[in-house]
Protein backbone atom coordinates (compact mmCIF):
# COMPACT_ATOMS: atom_id res chain seq x y z
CA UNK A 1 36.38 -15.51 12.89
CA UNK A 2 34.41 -17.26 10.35
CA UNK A 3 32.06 -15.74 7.64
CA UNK A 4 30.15 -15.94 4.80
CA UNK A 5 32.02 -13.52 2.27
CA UNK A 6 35.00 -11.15 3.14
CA UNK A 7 35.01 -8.34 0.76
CA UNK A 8 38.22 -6.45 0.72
CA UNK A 9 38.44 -2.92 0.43
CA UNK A 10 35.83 -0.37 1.55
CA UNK A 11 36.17 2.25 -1.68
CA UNK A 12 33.20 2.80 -3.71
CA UNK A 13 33.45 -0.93 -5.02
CA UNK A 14 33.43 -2.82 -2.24
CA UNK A 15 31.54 -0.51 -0.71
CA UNK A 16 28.90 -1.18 -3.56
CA UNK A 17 29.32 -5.02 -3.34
CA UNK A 18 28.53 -5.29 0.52
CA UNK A 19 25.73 -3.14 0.33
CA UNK A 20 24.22 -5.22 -2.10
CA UNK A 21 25.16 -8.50 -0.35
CA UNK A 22 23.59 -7.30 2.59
CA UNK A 23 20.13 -8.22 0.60
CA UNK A 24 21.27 -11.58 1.39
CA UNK A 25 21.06 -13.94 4.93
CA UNK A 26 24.85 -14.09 4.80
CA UNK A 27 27.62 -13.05 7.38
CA UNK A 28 29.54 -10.39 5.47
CA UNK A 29 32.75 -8.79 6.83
CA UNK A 30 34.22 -5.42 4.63
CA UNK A 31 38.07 -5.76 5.82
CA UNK A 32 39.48 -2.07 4.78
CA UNK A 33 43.27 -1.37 5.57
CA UNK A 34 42.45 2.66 6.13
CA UNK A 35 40.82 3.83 8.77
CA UNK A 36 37.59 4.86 7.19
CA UNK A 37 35.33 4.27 3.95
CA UNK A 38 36.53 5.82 1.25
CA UNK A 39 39.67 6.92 2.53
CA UNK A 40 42.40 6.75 -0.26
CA UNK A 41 42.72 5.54 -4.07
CA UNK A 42 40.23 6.16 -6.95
CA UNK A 43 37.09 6.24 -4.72
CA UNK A 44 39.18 9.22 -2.62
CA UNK A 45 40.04 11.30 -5.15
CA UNK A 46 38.56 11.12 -8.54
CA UNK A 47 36.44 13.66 -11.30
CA UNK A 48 33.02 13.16 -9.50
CA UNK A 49 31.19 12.41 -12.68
CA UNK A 50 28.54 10.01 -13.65
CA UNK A 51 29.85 9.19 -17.07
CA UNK A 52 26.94 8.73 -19.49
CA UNK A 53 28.47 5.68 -21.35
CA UNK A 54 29.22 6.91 -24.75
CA UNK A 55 33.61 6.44 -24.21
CA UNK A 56 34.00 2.53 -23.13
CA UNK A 57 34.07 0.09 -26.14
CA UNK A 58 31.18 -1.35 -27.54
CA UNK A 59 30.63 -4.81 -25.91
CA UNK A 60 32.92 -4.59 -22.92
CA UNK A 61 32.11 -4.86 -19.17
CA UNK A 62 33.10 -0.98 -18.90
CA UNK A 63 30.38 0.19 -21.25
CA UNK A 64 28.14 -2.44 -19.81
CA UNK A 65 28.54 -0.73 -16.48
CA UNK A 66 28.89 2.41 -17.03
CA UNK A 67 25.41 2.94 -18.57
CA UNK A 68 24.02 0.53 -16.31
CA UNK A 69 24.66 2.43 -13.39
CA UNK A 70 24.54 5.86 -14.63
CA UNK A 71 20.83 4.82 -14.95
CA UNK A 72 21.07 3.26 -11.39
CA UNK A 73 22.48 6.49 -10.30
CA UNK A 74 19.81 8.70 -9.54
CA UNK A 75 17.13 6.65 -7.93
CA UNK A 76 20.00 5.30 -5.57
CA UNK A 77 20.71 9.03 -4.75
CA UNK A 78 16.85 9.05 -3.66
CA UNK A 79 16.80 5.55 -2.03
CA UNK A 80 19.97 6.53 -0.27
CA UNK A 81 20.10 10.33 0.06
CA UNK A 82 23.11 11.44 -1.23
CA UNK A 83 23.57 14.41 -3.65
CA UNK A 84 23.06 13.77 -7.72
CA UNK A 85 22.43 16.59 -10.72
CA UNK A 86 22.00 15.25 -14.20
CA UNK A 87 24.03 18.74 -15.28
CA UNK A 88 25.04 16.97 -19.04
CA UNK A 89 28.33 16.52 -20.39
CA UNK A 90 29.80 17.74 -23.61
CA UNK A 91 33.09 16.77 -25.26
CA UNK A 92 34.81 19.30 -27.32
CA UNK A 93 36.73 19.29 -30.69
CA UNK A 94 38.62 22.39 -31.62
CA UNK A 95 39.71 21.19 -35.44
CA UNK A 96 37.75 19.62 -37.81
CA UNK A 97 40.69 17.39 -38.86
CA UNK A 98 40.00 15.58 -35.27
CA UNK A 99 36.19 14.72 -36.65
CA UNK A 100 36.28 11.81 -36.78
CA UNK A 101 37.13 10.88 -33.29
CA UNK A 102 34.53 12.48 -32.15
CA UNK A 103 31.86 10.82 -34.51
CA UNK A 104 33.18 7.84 -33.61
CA UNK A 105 32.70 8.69 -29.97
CA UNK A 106 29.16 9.51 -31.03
CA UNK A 107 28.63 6.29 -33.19
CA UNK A 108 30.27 4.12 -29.61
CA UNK A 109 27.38 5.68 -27.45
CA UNK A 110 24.65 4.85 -29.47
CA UNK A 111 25.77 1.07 -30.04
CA UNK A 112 26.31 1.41 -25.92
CA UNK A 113 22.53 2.64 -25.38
CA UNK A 114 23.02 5.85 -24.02
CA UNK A 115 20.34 8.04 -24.55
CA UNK A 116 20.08 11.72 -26.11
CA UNK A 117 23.73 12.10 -27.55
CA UNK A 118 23.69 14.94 -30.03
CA UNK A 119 26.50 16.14 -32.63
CA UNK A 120 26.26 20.19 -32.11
CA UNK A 121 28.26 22.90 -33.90
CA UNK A 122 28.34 26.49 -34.44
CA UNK A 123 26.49 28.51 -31.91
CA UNK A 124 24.75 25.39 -30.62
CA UNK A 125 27.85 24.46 -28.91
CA UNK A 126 27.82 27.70 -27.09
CA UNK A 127 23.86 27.79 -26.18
CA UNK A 128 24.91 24.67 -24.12
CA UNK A 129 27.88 26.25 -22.55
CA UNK A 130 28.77 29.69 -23.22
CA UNK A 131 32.49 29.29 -21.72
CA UNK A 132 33.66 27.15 -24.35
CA UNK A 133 35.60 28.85 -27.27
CA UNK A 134 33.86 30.05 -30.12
CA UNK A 135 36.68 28.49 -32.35
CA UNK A 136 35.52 24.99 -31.58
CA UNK A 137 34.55 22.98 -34.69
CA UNK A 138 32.01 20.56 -33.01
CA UNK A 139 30.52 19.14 -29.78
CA UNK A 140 29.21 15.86 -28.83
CA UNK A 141 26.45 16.62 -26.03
CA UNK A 142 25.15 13.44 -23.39
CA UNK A 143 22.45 14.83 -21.25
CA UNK A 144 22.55 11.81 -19.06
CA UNK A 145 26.31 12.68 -17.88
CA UNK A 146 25.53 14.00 -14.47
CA UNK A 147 27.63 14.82 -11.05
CA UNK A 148 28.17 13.62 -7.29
CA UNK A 149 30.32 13.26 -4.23
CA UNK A 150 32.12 10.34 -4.16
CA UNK A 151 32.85 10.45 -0.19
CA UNK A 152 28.80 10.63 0.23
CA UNK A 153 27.73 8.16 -2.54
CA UNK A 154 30.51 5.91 -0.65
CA UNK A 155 29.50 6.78 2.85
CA UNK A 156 26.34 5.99 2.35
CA UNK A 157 26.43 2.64 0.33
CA UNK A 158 28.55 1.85 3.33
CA UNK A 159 26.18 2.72 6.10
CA UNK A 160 23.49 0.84 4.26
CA UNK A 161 25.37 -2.21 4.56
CA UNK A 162 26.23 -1.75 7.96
CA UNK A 163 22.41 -1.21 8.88
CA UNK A 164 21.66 -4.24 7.29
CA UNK A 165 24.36 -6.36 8.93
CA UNK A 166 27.62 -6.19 7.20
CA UNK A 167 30.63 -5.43 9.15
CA UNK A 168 34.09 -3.26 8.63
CA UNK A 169 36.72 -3.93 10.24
CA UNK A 170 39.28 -0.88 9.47
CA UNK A 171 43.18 -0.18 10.16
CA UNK A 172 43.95 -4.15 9.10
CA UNK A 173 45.66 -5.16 5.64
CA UNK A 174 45.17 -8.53 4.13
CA UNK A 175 48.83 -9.98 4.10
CA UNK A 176 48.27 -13.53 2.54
CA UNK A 177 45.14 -15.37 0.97
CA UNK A 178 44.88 -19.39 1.04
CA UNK A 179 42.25 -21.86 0.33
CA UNK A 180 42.43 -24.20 3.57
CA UNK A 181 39.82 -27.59 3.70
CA UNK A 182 37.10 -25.66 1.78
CA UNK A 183 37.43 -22.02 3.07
CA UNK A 184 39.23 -18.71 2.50
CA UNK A 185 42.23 -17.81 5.03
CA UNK A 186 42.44 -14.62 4.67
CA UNK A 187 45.56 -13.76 6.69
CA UNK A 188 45.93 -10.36 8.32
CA UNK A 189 48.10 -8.10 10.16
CA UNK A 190 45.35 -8.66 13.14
CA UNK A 191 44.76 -12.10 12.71
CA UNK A 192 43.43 -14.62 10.33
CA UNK A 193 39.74 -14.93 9.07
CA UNK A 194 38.08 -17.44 7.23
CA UNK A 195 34.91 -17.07 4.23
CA UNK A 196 33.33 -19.58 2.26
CA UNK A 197 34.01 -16.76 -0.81
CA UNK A 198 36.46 -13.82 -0.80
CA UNK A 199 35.50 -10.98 -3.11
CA UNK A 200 39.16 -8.85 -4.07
CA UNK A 201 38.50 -5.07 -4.69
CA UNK A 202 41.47 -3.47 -3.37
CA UNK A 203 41.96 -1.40 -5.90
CA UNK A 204 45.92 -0.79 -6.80
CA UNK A 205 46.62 -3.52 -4.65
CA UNK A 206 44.07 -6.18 -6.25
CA UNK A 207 46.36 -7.56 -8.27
CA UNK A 208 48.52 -8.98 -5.53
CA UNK A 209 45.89 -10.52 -3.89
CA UNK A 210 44.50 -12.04 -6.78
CA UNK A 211 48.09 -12.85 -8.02
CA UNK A 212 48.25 -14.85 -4.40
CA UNK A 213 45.14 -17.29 -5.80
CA UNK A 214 45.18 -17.58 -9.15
CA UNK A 215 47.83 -18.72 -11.98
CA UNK A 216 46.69 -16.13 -14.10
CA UNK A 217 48.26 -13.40 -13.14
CA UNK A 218 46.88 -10.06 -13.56
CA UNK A 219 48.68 -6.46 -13.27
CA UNK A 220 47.53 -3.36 -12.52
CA UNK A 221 49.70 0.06 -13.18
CA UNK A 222 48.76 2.86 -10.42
CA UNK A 223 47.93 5.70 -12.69
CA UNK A 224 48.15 8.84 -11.42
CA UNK A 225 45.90 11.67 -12.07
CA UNK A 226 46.52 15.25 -10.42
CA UNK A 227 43.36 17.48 -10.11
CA UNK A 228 42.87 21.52 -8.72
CA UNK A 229 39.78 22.70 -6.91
CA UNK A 230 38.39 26.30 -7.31
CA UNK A 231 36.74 28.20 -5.10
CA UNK A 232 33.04 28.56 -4.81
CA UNK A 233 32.98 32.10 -5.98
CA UNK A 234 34.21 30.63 -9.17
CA UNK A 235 31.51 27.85 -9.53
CA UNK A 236 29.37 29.31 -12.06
CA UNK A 237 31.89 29.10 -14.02
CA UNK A 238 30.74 26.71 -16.01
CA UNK A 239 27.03 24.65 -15.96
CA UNK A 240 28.01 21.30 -17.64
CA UNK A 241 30.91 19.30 -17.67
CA UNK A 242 33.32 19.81 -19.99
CA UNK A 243 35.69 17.17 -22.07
CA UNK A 244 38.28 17.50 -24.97
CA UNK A 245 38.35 14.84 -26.57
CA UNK A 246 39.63 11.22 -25.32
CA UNK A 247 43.56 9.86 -25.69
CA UNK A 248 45.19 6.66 -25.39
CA UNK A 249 45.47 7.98 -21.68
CA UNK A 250 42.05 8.75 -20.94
CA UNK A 251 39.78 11.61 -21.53
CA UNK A 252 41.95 14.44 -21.01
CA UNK A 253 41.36 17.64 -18.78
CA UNK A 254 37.76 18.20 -18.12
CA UNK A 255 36.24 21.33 -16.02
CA UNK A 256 33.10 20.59 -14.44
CA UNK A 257 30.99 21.93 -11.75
CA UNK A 258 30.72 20.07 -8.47
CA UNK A 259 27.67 19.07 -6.30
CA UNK A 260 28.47 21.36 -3.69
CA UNK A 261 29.29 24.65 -5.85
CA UNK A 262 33.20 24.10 -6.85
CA UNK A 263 34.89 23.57 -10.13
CA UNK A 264 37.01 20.90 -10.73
CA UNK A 265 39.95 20.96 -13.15
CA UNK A 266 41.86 17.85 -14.38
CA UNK A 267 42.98 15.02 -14.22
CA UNK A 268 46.46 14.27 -15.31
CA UNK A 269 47.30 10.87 -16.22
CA UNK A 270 51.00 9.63 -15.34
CA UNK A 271 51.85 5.84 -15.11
CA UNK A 272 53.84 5.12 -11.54
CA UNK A 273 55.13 2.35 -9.45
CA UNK A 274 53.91 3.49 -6.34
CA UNK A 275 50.61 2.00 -5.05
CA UNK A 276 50.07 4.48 -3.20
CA UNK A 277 51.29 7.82 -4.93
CA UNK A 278 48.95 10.06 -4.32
CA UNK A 279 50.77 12.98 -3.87
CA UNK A 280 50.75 15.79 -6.19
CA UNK A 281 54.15 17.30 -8.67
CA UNK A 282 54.89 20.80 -9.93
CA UNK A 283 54.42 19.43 -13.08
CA UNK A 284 51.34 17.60 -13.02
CA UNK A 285 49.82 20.99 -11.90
CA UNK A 286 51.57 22.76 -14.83
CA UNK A 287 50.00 20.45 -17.11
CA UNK A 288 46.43 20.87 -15.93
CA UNK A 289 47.30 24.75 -16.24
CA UNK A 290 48.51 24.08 -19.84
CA UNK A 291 45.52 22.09 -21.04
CA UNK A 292 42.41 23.62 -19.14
CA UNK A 293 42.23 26.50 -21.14
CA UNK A 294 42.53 24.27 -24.74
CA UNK A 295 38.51 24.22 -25.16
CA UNK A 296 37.54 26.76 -22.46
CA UNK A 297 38.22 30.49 -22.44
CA UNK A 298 39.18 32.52 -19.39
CA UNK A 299 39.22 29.77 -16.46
CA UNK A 300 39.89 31.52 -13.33
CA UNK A 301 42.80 29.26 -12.13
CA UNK A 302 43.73 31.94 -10.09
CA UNK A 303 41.05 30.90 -7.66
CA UNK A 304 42.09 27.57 -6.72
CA UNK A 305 41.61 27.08 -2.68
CA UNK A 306 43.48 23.17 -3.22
CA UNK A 307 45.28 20.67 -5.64
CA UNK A 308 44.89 16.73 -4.95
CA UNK A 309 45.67 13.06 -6.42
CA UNK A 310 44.14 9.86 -6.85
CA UNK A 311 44.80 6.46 -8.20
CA UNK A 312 43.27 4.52 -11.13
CA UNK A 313 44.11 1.05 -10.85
CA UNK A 314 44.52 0.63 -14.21
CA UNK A 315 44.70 -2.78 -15.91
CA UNK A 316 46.71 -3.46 -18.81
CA UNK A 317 43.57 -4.56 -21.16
CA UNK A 318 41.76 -1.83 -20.10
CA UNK A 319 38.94 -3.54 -19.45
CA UNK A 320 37.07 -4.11 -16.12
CA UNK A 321 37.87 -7.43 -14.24
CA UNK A 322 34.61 -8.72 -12.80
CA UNK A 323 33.84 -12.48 -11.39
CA UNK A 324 35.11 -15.54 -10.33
CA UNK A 325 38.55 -16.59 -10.97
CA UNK A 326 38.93 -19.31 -12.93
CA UNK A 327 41.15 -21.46 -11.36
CA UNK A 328 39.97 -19.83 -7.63
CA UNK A 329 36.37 -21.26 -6.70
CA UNK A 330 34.74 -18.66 -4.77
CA UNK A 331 37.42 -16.06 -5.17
CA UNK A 332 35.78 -13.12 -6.96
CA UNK A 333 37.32 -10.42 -8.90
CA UNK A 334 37.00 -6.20 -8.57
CA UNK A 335 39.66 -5.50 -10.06
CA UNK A 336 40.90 -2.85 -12.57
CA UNK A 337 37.92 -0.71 -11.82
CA UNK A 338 38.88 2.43 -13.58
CA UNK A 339 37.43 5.28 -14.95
CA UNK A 340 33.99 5.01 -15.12
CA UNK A 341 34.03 3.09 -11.95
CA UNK A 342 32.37 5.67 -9.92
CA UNK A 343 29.53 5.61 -12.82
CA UNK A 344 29.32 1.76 -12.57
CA UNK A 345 29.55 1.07 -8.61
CA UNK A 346 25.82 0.39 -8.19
CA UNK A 347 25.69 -1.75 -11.44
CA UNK A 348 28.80 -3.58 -10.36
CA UNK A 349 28.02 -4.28 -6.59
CA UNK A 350 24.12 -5.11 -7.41
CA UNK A 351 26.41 -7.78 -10.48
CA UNK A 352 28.80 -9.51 -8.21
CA UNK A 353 25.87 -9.89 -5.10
CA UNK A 354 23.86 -11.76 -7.66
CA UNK A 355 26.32 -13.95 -8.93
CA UNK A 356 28.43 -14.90 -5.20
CA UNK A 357 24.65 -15.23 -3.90
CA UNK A 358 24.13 -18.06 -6.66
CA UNK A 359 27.15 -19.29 -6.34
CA UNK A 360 26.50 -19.67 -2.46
CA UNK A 361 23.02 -20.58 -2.22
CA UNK A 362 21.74 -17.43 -0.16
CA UNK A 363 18.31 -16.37 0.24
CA UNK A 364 17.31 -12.64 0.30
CA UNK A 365 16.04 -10.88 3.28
CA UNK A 366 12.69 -10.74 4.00
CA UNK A 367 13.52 -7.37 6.37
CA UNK A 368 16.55 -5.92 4.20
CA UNK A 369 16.63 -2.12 4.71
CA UNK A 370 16.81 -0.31 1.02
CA UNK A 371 16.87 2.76 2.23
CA UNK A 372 19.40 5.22 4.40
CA UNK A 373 18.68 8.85 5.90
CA UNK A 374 21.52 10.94 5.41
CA UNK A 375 23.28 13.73 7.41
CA UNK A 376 20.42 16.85 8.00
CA UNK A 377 22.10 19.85 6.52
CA UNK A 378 20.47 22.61 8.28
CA UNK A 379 21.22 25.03 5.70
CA UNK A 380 19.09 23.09 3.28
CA UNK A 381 15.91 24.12 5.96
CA UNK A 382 13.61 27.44 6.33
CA UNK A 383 14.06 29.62 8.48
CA UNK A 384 11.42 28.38 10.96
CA UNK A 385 12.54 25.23 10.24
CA UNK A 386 16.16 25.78 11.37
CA UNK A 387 15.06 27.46 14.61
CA UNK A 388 12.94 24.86 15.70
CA UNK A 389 15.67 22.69 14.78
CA UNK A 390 18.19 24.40 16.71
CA UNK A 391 15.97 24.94 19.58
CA UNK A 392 15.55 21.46 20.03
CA UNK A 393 19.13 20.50 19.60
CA UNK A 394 21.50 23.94 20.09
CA UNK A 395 24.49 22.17 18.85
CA UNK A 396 23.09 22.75 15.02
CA UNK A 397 23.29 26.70 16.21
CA UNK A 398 27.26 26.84 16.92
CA UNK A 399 28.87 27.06 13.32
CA UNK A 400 32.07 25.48 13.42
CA UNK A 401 33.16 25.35 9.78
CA UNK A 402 32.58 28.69 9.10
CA UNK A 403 34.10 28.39 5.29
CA UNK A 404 31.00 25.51 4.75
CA UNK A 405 28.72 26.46 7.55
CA UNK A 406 28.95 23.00 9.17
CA UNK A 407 27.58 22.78 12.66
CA UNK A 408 28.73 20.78 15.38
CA UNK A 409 25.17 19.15 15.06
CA UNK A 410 26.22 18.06 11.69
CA UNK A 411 29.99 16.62 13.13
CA UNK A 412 28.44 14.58 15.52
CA UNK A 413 25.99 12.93 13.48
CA UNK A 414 28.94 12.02 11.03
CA UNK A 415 30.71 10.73 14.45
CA UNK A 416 28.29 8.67 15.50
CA UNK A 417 27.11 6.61 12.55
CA UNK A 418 28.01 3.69 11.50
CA UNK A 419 30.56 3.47 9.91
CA UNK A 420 31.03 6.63 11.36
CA UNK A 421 33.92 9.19 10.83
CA UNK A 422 37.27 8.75 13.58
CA UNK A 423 39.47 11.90 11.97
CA UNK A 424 39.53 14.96 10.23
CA UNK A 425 39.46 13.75 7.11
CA UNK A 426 36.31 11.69 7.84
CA UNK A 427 34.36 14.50 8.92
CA UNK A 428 35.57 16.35 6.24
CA UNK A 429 34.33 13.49 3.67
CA UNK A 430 31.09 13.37 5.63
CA UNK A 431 30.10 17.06 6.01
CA UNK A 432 33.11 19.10 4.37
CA UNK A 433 34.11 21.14 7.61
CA UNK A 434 37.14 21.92 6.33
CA UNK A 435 36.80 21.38 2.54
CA UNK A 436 35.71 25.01 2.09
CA UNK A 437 38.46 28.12 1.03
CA UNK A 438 40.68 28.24 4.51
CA UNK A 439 41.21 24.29 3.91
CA UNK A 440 40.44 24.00 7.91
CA UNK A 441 42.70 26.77 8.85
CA UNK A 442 40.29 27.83 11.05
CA UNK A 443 37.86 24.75 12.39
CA UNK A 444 40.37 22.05 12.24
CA UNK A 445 41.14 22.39 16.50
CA UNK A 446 37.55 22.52 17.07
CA UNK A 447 36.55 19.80 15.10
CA UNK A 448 39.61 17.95 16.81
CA UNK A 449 38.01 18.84 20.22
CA UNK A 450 34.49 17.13 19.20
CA UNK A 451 36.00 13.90 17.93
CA UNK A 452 37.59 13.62 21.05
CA UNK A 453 35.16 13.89 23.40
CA UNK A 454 32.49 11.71 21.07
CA UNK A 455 34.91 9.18 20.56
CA UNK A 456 35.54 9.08 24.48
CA UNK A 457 39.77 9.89 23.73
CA UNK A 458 42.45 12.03 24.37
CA UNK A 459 42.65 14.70 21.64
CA UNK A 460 46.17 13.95 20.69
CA UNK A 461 45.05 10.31 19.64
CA UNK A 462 43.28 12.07 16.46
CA UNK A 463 44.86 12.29 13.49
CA UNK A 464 44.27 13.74 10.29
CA UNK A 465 43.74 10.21 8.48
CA UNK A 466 44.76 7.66 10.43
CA UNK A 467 47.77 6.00 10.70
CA UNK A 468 50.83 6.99 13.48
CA UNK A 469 51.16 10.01 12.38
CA UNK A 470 49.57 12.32 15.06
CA UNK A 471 49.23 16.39 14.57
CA UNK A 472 49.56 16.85 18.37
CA UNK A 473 51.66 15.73 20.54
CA UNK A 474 49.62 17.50 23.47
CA UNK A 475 48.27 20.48 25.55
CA UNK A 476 50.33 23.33 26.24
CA UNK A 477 47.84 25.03 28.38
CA UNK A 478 45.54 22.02 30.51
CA UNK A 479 42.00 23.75 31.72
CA UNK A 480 42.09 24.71 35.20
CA UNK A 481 38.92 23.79 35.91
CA UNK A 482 39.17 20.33 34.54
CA UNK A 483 43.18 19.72 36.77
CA UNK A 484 40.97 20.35 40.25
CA UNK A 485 38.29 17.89 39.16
């Protein structure tokens, strides 16, 4: 199959890029190796923060970015309905020795354009957020640091492109990458595929592919970082979120609020070989334990309902790797998209559409589609409202998450777009049945039982993720009803 542009990987990058290709009159193929959007790496698991721009150096494609599409952020939320609150970030520093780091920080962000940053002490710290100690020395506040889901931000960028014309092709990995009489071959374990231009974001693997291309080589370190989630009783805990201040290894444990009513708490930061280590250690968890409480009094750690890891694919000049190769024509980098890559998504895919479209001579759609409807949440509705809703379509009436209060109205919506969710943990991306305090102790069956009948196959074909691994092997007890049919 031939095509225009093959992007690969379907995290929020890619996910980004093809949604802003899809402006163009080009055939556009997203080739993901996971079996949904969004589905492992940084995009999977990450601080879901819009990072107001203040941390990345002066003058490099990170701070570029990073403001860029924090202010991108919330109109795209509109255009695209997914869920954004401009809650404000402050960073913390508890000794007055460390002052200077933090001015500096302050001095970075105003060379980098962000708007509103204010050096606080005393009380003023605490008027912003009571929970932080009264010990600390000062505060740097950004009002334009603000939060949102990654899985819907991703899902929906995603569906966007789709509506417009781009296509994924999941479960396939990219195993080789060769320039063959004037096109891509982009070699995979379902076939080959050709593309007048490839664009790499693969995340911890785009180093290998762009290692396969180019003569300048490029490496990227996985870099773990080890998070816990608290419960929703718990998730007034604090209003903003909350920094210490920055290391060689990033910027340290935060504890923020979440979009749906959670607190978040970490990350760690551990260099690894694996690619794919995303599982978490005794004493990564220790660690966030250790350090949460360092600018923050009394967090309630004893209400955490999970623990999780995710990837940064962290590139040794710590700088974001954006455009064409060099020596590649037409083969264009995504790579070592890092913290703030969630922040810079929109400014990245809108930068990379607008340079392969140059590059390729495409015209933009006279009928692209800018906008997406999202997933009705019933529980966002009146009262009247609901019960017309459910009237009209009972399935929104039978809760199935009963932690979340998703409906099986909700579930099949998420099952039926496209892309559209295949397992549990696509439905739980999409509409959090199971994401709530039993972890889908108690809907995971039932949720089971819907994808199988939407997706017309036998319930012990879904998994939790993809992949072989199945979490039944069958029915012990086959309906009656259904054996004398």
């Amino acid at each position: 199959m031939t095509y225009d542009i093959i992007i690969i990987g379907a995290g929020v990058t890619g996910s980004a890029a093809a949604r802003y290709l899809s402006n163009y009159d080009a055939r556009i193929a997203v080739v993901e190796r996971a079996e949904d959007v969004c589905a492992m790496g940084a995009s999977k698991a990450n601080s879901a923060i819009v990072h107001a721009g203040f941390d990345a150096a002066y003058g490099s494609l990170m701070a570029r970015f990073n403001v860029e599409g924090s202010r991108m952020m919330e109109p795209l939320s509109k255009q695209l309905s997914f869920d954004y609150s401009r809650i404000g970030s402050i960073v913390v520093c508890m000794d007055s020795r460390d002052m200077p780091r933090l001015e500096a920080l302050y001095a970075n962000g105003i060379k980098n354009g962000v708007e509103g940053l204010e050096l606080l002490y005393g009380e003023a710290i605490q008027k912003i957020e009571p929970k932080i100690k009264s010990s600390a020395y000062a505060a740097l506040w950004a009002p334009t640091g603000a939060i949102i889901c990654p899985f819907a931000l991703t899902a929906a960028l995603a569906e966007n492109a789709a509506a417009n014309g781009a296509e994924f092709i999941f479960n396939t990995t990219v195993t080789a990458i060769a320039k063959e009489q004037g096109l891509w071959s982009v070699q995979t374990d379902r076939g080959l595929m050709r593309a007048r231009a490839v664009i790499n974001a693969a995340g911890t693997y785009a180093d290998v592919l762009h290692n396969m291309v180019s003569r300048r080589h490029i490496h990227i370190t996985p870099r773990r970082g080890e998070y816990m989630l608290l419960d929703k009783s718990v998730g007034s805990f604090v209003s903003r979120t909350v920094f210490q201040l920055p290391t060689e290894l990033g910027k340290g444990v935060l504890i923020s609020p979440t979009v749906h009513g959670n607190i978040i708490v970490g990350p760690t930061a551990e260099d690894i070989m694996d690619r794919d280590g995303v599982n978490t250690t005794a004493a990564g968890l220790e660690l966030i334990r250790e350090k949460a409480c360092l600018a923050v009094d009394d967090v309630p750690l004893k209400q955490v309902i999970t623990s999780f890891s995710g990837l940064r694919a962290h590139e040794v000049s710590h700088e974001f790797i954006v455009g064409e190769a060099e020596d590649a024509e037409f083969f264009f980098d995504l790579a070592g998209i890092e913290s703030p890559g969630l922040s810079s998504a929109p400014a990245i895919g809108k930068y990379i559409s607008e340079m392969v479209a140059e590059r390729l001579g495409l015209d933009e759609k006279p009928d692209f589609i800018a906008t997406r409807e999202g997933i009705l949440d019933p529980k966002r509705l009146s009262s009247e409202e609901r019960n017309r809703l459910i009237k009209r379509e009972p399935a929104y009436g039978r809760i199935v998450c009963r932690c979340e209060e998703i409906s099986e109205g909700e579930i099949i919506d998420a099952i039926r777009r496209t892309p559209g969710a295949r397992s549990l943990d696509g439905v739980k991306r999409r509409v959090r049945a199971g994401m709530g305090r039993c972890q889908g102790g108690f809907c995971s069956t039932r949720v089971m039982e819907i994808l199988a009948r939407e997706l017309g196959v036998d319930i012990a074909g879904i998994t939790k993720s993809g992949g072989a691994s199945r979490l039944i092997s069958g029915l012990a007890k086959q309906d009656k009803t259904a054996e004398r049919g």
